[in-house]
Structure formats: structure tokens, C-alpha cells
N, C-alpha and C. Protein backbone atom coordinates (compact mmCIF):
# COMPACT_ATOMS: atom_id res chain seq x y z
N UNK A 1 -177.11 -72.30 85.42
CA UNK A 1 -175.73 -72.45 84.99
C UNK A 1 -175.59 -71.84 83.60
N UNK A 2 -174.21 -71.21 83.45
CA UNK A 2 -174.58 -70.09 82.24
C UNK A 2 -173.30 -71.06 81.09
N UNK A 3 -173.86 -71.46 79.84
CA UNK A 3 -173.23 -72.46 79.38
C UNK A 3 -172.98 -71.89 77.50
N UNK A 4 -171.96 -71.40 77.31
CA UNK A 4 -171.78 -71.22 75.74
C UNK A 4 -171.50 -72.48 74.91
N UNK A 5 -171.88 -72.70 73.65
CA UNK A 5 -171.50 -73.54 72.91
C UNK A 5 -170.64 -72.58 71.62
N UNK A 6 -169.41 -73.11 71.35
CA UNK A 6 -169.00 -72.58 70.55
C UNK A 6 -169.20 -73.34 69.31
N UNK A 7 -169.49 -72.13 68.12
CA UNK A 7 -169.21 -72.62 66.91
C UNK A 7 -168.43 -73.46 66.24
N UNK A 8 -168.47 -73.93 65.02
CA UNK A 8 -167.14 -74.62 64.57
C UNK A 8 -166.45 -73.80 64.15
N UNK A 9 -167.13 -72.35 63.05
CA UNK A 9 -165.66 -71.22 62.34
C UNK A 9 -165.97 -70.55 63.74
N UNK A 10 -166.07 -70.49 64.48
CA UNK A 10 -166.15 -69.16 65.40
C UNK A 10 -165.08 -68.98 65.93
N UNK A 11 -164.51 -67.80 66.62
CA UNK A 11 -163.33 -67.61 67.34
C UNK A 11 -163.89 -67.84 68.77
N UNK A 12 -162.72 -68.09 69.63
CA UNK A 12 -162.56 -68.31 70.74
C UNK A 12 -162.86 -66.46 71.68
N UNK A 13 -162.78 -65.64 70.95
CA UNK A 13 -163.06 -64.32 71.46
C UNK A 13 -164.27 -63.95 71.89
N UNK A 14 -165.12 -63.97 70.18
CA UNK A 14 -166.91 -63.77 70.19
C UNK A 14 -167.54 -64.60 71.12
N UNK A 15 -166.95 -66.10 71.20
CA UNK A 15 -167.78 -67.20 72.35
C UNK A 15 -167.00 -66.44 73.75
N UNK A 16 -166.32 -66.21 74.22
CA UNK A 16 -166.14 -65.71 75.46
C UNK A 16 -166.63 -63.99 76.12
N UNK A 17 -166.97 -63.28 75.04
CA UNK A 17 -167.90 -62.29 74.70
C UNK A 17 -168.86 -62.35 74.98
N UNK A 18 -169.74 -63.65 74.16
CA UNK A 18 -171.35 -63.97 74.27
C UNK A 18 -171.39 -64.71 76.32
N UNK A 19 -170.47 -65.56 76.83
CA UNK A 19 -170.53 -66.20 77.92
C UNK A 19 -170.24 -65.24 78.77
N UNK A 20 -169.79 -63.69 78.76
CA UNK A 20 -169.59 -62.86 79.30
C UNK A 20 -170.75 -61.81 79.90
N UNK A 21 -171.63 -61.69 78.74
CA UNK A 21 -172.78 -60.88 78.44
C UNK A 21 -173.58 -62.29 79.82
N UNK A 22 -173.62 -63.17 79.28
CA UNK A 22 -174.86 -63.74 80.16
C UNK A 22 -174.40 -64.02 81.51
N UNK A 23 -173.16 -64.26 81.68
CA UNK A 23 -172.79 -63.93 83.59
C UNK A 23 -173.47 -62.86 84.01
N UNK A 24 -173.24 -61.62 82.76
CA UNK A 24 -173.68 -60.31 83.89
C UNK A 24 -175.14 -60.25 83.74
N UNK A 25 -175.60 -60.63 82.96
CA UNK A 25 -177.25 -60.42 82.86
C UNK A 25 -177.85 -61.50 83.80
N UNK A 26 -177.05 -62.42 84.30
CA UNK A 26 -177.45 -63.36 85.48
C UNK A 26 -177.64 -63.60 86.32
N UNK A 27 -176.05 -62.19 86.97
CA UNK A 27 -176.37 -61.41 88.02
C UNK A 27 -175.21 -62.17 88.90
N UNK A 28 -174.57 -63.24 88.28
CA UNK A 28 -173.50 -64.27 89.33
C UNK A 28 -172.58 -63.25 89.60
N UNK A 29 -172.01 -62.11 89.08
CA UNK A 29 -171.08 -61.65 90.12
C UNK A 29 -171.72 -60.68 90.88
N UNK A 30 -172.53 -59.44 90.74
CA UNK A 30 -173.10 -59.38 92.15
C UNK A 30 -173.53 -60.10 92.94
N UNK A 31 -173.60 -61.72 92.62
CA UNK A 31 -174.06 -62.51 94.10
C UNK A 31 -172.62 -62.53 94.38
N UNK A 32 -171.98 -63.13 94.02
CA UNK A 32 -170.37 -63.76 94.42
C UNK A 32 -169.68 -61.89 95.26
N UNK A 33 -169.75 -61.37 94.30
CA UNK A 33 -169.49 -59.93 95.38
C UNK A 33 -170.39 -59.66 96.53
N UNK A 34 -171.58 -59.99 96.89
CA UNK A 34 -172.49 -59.91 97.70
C UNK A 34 -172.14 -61.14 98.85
N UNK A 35 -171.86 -61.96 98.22
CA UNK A 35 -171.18 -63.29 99.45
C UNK A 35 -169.84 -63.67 100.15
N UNK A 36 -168.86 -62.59 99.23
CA UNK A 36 -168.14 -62.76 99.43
C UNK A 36 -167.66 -62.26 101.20
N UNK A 37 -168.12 -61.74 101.41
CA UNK A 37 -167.78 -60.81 103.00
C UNK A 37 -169.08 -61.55 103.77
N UNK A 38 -168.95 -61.36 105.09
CA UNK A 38 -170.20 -61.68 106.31
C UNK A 38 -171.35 -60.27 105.64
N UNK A 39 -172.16 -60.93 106.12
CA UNK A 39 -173.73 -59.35 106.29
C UNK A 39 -173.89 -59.44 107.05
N UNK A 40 -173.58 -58.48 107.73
CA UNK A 40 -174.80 -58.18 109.55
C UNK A 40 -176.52 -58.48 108.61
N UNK A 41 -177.49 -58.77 109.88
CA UNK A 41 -178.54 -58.73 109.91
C UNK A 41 -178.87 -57.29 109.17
N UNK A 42 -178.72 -56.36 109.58
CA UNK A 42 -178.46 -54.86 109.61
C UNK A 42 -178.60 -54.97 108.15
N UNK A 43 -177.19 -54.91 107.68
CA UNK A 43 -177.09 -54.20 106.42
C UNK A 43 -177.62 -55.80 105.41
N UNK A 44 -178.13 -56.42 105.66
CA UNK A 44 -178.87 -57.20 104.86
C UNK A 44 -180.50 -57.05 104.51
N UNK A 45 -181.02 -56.18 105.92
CA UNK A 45 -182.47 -55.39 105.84
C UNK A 45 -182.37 -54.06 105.13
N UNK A 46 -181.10 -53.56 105.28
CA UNK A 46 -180.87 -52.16 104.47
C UNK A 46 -180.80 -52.89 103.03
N UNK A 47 -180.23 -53.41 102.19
CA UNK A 47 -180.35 -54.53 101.00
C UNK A 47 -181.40 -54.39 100.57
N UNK A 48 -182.16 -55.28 101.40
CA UNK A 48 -183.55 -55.53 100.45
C UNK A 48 -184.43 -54.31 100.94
N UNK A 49 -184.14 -53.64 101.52
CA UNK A 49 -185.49 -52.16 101.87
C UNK A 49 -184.83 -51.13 100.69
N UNK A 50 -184.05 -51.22 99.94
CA UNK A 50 -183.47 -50.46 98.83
C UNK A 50 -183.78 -51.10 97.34
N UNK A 51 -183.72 -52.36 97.44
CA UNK A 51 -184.34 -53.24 96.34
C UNK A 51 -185.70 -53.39 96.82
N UNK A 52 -186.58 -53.05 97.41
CA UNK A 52 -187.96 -53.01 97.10
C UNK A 52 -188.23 -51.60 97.01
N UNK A 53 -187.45 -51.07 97.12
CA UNK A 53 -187.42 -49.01 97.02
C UNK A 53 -187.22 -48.97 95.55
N UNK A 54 -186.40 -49.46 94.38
CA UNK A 54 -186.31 -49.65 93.41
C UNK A 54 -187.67 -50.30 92.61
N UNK A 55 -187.72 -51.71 93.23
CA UNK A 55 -188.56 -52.43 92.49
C UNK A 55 -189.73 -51.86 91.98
N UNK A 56 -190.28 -50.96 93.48
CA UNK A 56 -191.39 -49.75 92.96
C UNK A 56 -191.88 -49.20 92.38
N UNK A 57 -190.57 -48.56 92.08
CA UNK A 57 -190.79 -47.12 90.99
C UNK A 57 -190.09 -47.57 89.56
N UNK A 58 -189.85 -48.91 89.07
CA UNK A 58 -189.93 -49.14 88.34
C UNK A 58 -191.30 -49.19 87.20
């Protein structure tokens, strides 16, 4: 769960900035875009045979 604490002088901007950065480094909206629709079997083996095609050659 991705949780900011805001400062006391801080603005309401920089804290929604910093809680912004860690959604995406978290990865919750490519899941939520990834869940949002059905997956065939299909294109859920195409998925991960592309993410271990990556993971690789990293």
C-alpha cells in the first residue's frame, strides 16, 4: 500500500508529486490497466513469454 505523509510547511502539491512517483514505481497502474479487461489464456502466455524475453537480457 503506497502511503505519503505530509509535512507540516509542505504543500499539498510536492506530497501528491512524491505519492505519484511511488504508484508508478509500484507498478499499480499497469496492474489496474492489465485487469481491467478479460485475458484469454493466449495473450496471458504471450505476457509473460515477453517479460521473461526482457528479464534476460537485462
Amino acid at each position: 500500500m503506497t502511503q505519503v505523509v505530509v509535512g507540516q510547511n509542505e504543500h499539498i502539491e510536492s506530497a501528491l508529486r512524491r505519492f505519484k512517483r511511488q504508484v508508478s514505481k509500484a507498478g499499480i497502474f499497469a496492474d489496474i490497466k492489465r485487469r481491467r479487461h478479460f485475458e484469454t489464456p493466449i495473450e496471458k502466455r504471450k505476457r509473460k513469454a515477453v517479460a521473461r524475453r526482457k528479464k534476460r537480457f537485462r
